[in-house]
Protein backbone atom coordinates (compact mmCIF):
# COMPACT_ATOMS: atom_id res chain seq x y z
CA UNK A 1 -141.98 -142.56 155.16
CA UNK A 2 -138.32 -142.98 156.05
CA UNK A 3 -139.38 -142.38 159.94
CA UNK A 4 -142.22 -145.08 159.92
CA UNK A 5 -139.20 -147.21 158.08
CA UNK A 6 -136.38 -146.67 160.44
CA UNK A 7 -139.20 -147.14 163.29
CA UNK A 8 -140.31 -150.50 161.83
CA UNK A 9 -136.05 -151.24 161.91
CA UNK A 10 -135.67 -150.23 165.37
CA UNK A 11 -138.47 -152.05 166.36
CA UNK A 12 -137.57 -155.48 164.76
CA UNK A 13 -134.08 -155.13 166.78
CA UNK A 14 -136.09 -153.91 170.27
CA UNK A 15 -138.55 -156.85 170.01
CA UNK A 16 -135.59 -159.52 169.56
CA UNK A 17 -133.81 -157.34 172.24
CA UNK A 18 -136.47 -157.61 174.99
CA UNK A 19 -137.64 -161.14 174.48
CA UNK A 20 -135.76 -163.08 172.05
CA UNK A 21 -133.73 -164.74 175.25
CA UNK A 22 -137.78 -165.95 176.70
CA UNK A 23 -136.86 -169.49 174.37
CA UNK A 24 -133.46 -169.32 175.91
CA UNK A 25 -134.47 -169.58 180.07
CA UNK A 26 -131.50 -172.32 180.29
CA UNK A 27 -129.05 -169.63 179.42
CA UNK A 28 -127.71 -168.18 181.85
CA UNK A 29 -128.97 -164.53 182.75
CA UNK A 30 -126.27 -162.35 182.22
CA UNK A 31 -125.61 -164.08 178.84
CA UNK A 32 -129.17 -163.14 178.08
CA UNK A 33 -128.92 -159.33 179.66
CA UNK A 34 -125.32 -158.84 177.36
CA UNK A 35 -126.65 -160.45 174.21
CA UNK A 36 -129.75 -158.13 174.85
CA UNK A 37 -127.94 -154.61 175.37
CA UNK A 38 -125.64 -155.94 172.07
CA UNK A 39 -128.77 -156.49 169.85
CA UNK A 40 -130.30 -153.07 171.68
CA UNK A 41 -127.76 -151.00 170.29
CA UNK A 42 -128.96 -151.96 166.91
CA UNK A 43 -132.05 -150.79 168.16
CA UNK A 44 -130.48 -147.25 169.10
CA UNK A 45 -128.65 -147.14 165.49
CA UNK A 46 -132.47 -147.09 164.12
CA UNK A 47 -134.63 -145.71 166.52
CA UNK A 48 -132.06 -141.97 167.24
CA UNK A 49 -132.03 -141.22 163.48
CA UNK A 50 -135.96 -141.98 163.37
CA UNK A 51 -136.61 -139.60 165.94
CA UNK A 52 -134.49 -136.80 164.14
CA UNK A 53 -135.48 -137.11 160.76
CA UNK A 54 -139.11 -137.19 161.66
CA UNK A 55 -139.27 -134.47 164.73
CA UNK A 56 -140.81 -131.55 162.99
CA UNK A 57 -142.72 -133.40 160.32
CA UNK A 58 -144.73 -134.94 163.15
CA UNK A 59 -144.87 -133.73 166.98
CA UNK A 60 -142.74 -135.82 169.38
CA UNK A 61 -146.15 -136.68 171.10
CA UNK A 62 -147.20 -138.18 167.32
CA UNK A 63 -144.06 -139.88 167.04
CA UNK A 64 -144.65 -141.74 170.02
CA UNK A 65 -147.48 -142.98 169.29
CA UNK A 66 -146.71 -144.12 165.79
CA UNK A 67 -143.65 -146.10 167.21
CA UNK A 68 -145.98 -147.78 169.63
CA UNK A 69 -148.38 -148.84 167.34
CA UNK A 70 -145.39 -150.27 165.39
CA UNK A 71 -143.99 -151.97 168.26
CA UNK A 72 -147.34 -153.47 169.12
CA UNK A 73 -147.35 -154.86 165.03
CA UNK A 74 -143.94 -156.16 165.02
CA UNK A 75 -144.39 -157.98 168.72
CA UNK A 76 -147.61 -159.47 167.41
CA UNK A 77 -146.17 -161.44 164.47
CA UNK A 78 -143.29 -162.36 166.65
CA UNK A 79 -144.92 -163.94 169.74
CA UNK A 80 -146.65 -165.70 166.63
CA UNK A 81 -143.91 -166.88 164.46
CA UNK A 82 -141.06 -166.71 166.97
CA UNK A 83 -142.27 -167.81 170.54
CA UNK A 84 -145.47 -169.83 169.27
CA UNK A 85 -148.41 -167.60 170.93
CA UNK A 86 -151.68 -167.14 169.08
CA UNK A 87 -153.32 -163.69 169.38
CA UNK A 88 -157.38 -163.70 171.08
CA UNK A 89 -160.07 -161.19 170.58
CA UNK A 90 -158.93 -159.31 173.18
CA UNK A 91 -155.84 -158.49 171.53
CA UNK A 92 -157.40 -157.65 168.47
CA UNK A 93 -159.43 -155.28 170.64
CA UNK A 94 -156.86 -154.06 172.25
CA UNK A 95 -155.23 -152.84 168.98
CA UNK A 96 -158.36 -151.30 166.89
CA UNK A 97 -157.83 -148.96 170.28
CA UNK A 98 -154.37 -148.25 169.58
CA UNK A 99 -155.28 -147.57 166.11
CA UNK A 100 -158.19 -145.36 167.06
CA UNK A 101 -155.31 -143.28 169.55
CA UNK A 102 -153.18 -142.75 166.65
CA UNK A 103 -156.22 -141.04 164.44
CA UNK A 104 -156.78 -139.07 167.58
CA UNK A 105 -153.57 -138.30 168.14
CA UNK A 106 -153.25 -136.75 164.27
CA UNK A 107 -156.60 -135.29 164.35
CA UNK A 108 -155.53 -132.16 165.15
CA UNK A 109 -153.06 -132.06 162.80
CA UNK A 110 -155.43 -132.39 159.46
């Protein structure tokens, strides 16, 4: 649990990291490439000690998937909330697949 945790951390900080600066297109784009690599180390501070606590308990191959389907999550409620864009169907297609790669991906592992 403290990898899907750390993950969900990382995640937050990656999200705000790769398009937090899309309200901000006045700014100017090195402001918006520094303030991004500042909020991405955050990012690192999560995502490196996810990847080492939970390496062994799940395959790296597993781990990448669950930190996808995370990312996918987290970028959904902000494009939402943050930059005002409603998800479609297709979306919510898109993501009952990513959900249905993550049960394959563990399959094996039951």
């Amino acid at each position: 649990m403290r990898t899907v945790l750390l993950l969900i951390c990382s995640n937050i900080f990656m999200t705000i990291a790769w398009y937090g600066h899309l309200k901000y297109r006045k700014a100017p784009l090195v402001a918006a490439i520094v303030v991004s690599w500042l909020i991405a180390f955050a990012e690192y501070c999560f995502q490196v000690p996810a990847n080492r606590i939970g390496y062994g308990e799940f395959t790296a191959f597993q781990l990448k998937t669950i930190q996808e389907v995370i990312t996918l999550c987290v970028f959904v409620v902000f494009a939402w909330t943050y930059l005002g864009e409603s998800p479609r169907w297709n979306h919510a297609v898109s993501f009952l697949f990513l959900v249905g790669a993550v049960a394959f991906a563990f399959w094996g592992r039951v």
